[in-house]
C-alpha atoms as a PDB file:
ATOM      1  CA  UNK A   1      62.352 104.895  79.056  1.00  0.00           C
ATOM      2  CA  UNK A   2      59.070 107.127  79.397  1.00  0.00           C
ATOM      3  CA  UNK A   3      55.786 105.194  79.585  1.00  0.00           C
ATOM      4  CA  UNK A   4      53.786 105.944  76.416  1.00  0.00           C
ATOM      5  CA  UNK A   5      56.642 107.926  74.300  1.00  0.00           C
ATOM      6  CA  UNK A   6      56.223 107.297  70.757  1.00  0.00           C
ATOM      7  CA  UNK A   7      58.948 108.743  68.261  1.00  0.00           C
ATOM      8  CA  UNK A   8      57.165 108.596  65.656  1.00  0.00           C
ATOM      9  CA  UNK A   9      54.806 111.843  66.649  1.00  0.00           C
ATOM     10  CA  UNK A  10      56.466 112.806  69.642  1.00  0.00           C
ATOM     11  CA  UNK A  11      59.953 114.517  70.261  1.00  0.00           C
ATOM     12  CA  UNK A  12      61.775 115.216  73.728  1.00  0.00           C
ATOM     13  CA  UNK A  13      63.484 118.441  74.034  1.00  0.00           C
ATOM     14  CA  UNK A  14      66.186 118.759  76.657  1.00  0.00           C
ATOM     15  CA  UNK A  15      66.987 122.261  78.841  1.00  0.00           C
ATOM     16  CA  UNK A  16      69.695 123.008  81.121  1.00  0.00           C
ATOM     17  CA  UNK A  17      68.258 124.971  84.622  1.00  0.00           C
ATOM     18  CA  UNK A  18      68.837 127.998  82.941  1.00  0.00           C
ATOM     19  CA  UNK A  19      66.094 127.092  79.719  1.00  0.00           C
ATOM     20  CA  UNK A  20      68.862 126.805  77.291  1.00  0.00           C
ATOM     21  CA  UNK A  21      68.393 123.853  74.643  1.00  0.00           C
ATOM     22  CA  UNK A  22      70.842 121.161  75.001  1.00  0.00           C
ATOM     23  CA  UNK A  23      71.421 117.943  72.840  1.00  0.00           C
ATOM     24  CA  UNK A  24      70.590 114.500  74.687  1.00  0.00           C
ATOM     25  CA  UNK A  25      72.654 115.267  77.871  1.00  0.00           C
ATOM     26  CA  UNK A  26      74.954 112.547  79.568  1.00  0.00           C
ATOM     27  CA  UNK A  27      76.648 114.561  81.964  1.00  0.00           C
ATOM     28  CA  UNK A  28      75.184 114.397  85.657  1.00  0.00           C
ATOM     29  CA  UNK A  29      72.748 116.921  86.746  1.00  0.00           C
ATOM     30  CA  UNK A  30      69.222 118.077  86.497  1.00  0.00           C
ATOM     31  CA  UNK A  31      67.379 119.100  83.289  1.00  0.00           C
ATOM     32  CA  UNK A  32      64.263 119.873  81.795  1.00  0.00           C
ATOM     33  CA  UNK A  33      62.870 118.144  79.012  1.00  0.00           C
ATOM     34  CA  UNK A  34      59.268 119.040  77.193  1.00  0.00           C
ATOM     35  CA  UNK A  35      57.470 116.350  75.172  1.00  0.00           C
ATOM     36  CA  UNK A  36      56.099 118.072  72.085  1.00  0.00           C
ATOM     37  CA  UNK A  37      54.051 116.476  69.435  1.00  0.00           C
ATOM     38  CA  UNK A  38      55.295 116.320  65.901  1.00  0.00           C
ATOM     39  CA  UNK A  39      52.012 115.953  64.692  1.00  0.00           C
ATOM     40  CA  UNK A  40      48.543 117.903  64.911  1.00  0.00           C
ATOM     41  CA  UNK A  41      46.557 114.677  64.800  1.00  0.00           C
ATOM     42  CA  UNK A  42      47.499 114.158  69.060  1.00  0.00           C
ATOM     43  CA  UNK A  43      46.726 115.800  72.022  1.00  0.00           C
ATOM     44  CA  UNK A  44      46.890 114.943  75.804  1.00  0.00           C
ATOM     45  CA  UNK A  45      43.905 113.960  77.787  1.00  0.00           C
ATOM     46  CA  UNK A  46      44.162 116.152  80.495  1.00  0.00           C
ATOM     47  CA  UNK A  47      41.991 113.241  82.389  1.00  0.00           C
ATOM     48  CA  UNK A  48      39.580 115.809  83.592  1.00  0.00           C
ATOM     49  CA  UNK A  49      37.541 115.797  80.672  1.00  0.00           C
ATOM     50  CA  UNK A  50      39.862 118.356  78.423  1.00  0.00           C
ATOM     51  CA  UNK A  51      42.693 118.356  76.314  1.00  0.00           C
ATOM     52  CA  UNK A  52      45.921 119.853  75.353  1.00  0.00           C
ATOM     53  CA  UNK A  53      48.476 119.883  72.764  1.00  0.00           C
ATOM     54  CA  UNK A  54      51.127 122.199  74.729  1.00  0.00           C
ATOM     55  CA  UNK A  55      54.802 120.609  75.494  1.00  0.00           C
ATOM     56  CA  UNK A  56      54.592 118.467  78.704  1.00  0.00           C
ATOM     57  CA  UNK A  57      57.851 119.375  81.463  1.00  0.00           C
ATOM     58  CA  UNK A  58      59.659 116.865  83.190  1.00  0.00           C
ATOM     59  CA  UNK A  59      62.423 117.262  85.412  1.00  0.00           C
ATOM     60  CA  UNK A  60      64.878 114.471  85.401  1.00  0.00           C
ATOM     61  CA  UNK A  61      67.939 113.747  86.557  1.00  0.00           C
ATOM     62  CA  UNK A  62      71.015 112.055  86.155  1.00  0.00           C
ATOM     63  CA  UNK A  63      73.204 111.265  89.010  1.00  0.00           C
ATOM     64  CA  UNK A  64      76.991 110.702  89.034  1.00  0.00           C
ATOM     65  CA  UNK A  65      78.119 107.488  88.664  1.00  0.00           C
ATOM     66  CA  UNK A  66      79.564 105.591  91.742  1.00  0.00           C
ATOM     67  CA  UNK A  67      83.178 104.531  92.149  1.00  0.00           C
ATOM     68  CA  UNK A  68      84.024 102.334  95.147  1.00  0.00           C
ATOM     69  CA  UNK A  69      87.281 103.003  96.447  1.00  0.00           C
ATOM     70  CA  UNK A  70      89.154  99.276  95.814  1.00  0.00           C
ATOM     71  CA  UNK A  71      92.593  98.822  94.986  1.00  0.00           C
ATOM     72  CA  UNK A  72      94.689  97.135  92.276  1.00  0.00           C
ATOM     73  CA  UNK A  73      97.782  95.840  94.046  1.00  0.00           C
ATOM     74  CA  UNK A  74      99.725  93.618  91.779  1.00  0.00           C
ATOM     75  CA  UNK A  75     102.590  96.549  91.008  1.00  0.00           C
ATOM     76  CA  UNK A  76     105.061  98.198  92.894  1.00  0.00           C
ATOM     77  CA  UNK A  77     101.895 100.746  94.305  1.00  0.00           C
ATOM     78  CA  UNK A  78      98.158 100.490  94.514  1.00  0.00           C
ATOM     79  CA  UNK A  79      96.107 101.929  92.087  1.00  0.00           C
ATOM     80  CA  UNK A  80      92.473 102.251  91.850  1.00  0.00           C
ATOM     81  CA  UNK A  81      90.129  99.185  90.632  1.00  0.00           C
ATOM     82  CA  UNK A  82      88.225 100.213  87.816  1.00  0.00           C
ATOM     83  CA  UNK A  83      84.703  98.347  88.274  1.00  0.00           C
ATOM     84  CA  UNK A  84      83.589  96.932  84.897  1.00  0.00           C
ATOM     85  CA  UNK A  85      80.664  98.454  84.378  1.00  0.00           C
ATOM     86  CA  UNK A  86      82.704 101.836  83.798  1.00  0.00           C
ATOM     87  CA  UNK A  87      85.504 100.387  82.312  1.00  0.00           C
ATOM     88  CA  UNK A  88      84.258 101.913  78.971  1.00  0.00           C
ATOM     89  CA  UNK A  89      84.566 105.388  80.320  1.00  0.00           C
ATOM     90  CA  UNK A  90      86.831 105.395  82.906  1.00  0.00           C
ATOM     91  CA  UNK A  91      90.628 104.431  82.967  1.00  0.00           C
ATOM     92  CA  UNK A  92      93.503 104.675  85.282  1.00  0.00           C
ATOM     93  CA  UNK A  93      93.748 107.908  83.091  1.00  0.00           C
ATOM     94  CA  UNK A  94      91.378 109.669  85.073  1.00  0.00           C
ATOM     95  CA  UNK A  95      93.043 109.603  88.310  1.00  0.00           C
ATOM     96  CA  UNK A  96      95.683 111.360  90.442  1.00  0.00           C
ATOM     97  CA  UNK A  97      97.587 109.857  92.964  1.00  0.00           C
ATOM     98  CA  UNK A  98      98.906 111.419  96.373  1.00  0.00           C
ATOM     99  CA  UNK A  99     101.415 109.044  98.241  1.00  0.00           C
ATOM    100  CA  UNK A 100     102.519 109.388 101.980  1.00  0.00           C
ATOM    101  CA  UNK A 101     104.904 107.864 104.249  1.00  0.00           C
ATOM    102  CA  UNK A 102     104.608 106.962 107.496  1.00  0.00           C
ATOM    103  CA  UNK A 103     104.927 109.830 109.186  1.00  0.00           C
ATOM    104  CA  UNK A 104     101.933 111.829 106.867  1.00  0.00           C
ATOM    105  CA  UNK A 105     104.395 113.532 104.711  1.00  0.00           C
ATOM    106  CA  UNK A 106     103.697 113.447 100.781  1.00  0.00           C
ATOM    107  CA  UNK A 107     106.573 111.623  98.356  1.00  0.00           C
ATOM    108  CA  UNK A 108     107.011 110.848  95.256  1.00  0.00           C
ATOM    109  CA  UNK A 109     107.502 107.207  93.743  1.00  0.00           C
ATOM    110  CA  UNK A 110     111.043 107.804  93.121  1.00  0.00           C
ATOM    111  CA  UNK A 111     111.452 108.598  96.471  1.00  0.00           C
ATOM    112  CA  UNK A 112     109.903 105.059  98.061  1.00  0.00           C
ATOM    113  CA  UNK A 113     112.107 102.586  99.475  1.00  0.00           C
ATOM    114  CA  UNK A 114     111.462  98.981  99.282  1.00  0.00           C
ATOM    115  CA  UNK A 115     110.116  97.360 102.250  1.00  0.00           C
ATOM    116  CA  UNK A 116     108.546 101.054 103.821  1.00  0.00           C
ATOM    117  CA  UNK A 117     104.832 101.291 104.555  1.00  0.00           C
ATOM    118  CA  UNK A 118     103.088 103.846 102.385  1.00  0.00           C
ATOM    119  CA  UNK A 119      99.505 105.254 102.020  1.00  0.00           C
ATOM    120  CA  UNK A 120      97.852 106.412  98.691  1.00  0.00           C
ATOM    121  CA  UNK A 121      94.746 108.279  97.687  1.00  0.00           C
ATOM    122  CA  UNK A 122      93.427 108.784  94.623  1.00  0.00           C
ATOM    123  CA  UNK A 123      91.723 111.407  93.596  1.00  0.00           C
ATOM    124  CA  UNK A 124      89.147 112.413  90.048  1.00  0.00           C
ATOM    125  CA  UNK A 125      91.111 114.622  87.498  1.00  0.00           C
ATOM    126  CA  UNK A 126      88.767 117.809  87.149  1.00  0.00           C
ATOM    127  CA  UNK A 127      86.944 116.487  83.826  1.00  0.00           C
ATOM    128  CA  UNK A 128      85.758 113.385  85.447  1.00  0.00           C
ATOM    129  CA  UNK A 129      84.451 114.938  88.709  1.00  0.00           C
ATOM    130  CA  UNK A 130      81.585 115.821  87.291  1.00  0.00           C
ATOM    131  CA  UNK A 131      80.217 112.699  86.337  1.00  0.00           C
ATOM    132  CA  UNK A 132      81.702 110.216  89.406  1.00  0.00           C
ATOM    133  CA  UNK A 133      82.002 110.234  92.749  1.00  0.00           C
ATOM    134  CA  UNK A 134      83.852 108.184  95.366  1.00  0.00           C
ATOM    135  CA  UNK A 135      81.666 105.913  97.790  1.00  0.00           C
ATOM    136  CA  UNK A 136      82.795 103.679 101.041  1.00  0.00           C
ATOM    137  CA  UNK A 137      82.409 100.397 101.671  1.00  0.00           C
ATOM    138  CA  UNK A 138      78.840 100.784 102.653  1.00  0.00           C
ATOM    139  CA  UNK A 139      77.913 102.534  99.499  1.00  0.00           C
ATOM    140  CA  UNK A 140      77.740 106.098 100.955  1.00  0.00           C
ATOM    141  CA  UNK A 141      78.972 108.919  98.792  1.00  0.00           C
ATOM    142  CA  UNK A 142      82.833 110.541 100.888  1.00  0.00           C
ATOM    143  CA  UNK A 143      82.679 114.030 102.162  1.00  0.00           C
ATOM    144  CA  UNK A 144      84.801 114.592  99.024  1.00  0.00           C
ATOM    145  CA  UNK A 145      82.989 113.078  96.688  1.00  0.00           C
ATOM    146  CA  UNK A 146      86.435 113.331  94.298  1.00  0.00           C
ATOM    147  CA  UNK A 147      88.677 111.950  96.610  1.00  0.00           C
ATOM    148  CA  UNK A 148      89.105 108.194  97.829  1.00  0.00           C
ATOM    149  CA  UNK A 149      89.813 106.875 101.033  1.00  0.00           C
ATOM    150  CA  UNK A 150      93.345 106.533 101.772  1.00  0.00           C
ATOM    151  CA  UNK A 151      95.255 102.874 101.344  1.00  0.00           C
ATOM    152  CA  UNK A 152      97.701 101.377 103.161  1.00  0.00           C
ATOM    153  CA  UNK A 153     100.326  99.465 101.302  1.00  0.00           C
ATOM    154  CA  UNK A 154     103.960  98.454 101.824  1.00  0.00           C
ATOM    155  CA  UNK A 155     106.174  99.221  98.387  1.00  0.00           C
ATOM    156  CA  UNK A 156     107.879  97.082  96.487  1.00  0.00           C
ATOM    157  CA  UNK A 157     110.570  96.853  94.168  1.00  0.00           C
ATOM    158  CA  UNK A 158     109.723  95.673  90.628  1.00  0.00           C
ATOM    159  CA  UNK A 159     109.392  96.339  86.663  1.00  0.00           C
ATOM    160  CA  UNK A 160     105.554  96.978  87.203  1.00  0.00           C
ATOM    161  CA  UNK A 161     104.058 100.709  86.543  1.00  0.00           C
ATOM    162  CA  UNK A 162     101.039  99.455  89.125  1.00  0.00           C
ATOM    163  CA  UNK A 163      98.683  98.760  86.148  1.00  0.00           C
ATOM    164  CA  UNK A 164      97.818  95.168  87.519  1.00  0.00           C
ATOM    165  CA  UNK A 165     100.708  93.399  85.941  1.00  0.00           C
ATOM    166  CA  UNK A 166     103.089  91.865  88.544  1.00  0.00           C
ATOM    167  CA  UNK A 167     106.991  92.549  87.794  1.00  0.00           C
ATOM    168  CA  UNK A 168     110.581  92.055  89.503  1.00  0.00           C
ATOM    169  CA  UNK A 169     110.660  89.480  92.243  1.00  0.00           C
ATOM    170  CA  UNK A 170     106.800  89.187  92.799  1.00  0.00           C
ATOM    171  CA  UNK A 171     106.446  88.097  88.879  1.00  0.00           C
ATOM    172  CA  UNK A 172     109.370  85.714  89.105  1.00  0.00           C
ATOM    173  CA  UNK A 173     107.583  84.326  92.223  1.00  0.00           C
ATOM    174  CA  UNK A 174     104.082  83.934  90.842  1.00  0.00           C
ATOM    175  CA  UNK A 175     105.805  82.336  87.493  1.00  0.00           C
ATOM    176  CA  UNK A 176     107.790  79.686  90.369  1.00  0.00           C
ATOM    177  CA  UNK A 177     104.408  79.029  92.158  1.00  0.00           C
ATOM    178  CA  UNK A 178     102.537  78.666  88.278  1.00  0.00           C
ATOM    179  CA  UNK A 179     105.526  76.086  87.149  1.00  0.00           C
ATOM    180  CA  UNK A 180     105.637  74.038  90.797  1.00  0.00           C
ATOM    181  CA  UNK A 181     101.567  74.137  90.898  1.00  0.00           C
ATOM    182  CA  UNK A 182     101.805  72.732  87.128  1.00  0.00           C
ATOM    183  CA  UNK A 183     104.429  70.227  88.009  1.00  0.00           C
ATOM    184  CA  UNK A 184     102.314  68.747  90.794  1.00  0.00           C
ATOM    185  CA  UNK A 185      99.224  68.197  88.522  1.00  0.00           C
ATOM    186  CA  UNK A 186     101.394  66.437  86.022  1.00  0.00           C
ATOM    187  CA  UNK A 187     103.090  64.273  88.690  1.00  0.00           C
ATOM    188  CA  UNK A 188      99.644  63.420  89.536  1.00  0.00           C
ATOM    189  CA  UNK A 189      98.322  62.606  87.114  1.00  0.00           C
ATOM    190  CA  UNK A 190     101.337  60.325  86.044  1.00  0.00           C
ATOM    191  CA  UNK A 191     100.873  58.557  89.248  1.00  0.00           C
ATOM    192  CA  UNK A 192      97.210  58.292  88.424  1.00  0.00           C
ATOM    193  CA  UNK A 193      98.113  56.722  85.343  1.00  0.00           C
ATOM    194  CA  UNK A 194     100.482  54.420  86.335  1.00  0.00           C
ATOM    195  CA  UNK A 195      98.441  53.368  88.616  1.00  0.00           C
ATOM    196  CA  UNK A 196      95.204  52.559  85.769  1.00  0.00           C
ATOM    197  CA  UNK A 197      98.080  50.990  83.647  1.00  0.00           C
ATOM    198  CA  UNK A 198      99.283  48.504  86.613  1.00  0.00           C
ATOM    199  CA  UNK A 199      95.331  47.644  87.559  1.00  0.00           C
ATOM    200  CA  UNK A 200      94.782  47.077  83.680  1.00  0.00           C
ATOM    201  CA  UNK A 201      98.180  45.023  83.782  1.00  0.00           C
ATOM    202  CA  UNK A 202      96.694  42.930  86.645  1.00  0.00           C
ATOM    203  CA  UNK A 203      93.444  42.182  85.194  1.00  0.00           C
ATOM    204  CA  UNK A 204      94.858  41.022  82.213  1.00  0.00           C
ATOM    205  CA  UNK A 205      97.325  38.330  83.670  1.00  0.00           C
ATOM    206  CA  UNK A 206      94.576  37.296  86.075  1.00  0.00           C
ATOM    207  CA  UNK A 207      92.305  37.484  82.936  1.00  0.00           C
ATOM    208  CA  UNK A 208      94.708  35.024  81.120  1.00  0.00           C
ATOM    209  CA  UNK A 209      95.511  32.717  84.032  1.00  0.00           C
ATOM    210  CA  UNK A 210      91.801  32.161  84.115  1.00  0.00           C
ATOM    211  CA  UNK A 211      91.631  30.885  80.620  1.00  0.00           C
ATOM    212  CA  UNK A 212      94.676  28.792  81.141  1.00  0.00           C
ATOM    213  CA  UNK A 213      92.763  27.288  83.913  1.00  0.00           C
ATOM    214  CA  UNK A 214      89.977  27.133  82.072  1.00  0.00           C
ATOM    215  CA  UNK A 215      91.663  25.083  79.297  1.00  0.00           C
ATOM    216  CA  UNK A 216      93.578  22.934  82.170  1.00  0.00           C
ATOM    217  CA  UNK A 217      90.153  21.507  83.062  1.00  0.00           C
ATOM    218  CA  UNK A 218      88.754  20.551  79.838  1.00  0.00           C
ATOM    219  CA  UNK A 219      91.881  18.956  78.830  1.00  0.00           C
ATOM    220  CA  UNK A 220      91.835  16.592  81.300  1.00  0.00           C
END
């Protein structure tokens, strides 16, 4: 926020670079606002000994938002990992994807044959461009700024779109692992159990051979 605004006698007017008014802008790029007073009981203090009551201009700006270029690669092909911070504004939606084979020539899904190696890229739909831009892995913005860095993957055949939701044979195999990894833990903890139950067991015979001892001796 800006150090010292007050709503309740001030008011911010925003300009595009042009001077035309705009309404609270959230797109990326540079504007000019003017703080005007609502009221004719302020002024500035000019700190030289004056004052003023004229609208004070600011330039600010608001830069695009940053979109690393990570993958989602539970489906049949990648496709790009939405960080949650933007999740509100930014979907799977907003992207297009460009596949290529080996050799550097574009396909189509339908054209993809299981076990191949493939590369995709994704690149911002016009209406989001404006507002994000693609970064590496150390945080620097790409040459293309729309366009993320290419990623290797080898295709798959399955009942998942690429959304994140495994299908086909690596869904049946993740549901296997889930059901073995859950059978362990029971079988564990079984054996843990019987275990507790036989140590209880002993301690109560011994227990009970003690009294019987004890009784032994005072009878005689």
């Amino acid at each position: 926020g800006l150090t010292g605004f007050n709503a309740e006698y001030m008011e911010i007017v925003y300009e595009d670079a042009e001077g035309t008014a705009k309404t609270g802008e959230t797109n990326a790029g540079e504007y000019k606002i003017k703080i005007r007073f609502t009221s004719g009981l302020y002024c500035w203090d000019n700190g030289d000994g004056t004052t003023s009551t004229d609208d004070l201009e600011l330039i600010v700006k608001i830069s695009k938002a940053q979109l690393p270029s990570q993958w989602n690669s539970g489906g049949k092909v990648p496709t790009i990992s939405v960080p949650e911070s933007l999740a509100d504004c930014l979907s799977n939606d907003a992207f297009n994807y460009t596949y290529t084979d080996e050799d550097g020539n574009t396909v189509s899904k339908s054209d993809m044959v299981a076990g191949k190696t493939y590369s995709v890229k994704a690149t911002l739909k016009p209406e989001y461009a404006a507002n994000f831009e693609f970064i590496d892995v150390n945080g620097v913005v790409l040459p293309d700024a729309t366009a993320s860095t290419s990623h290797e993957f080898d295709y798959s055949t399955g009942d998942n779109d690429g959304n994140g939701n495994n299908g086909g044979n690596n869904g049946v195999g993740a549901a296997e692992e889930s059901i073995w990894t859950k059978m362990f833990v029971i079988t564990q903890m079984a054996s843990v159990g019987v275990m507790v139950g036989i140590f209880i067991l002993v301690a109560v015979l011994i227990a009970k051979t003690n009294k019987k001892s004890e009784k032994k001796d005072k009878s005689e």
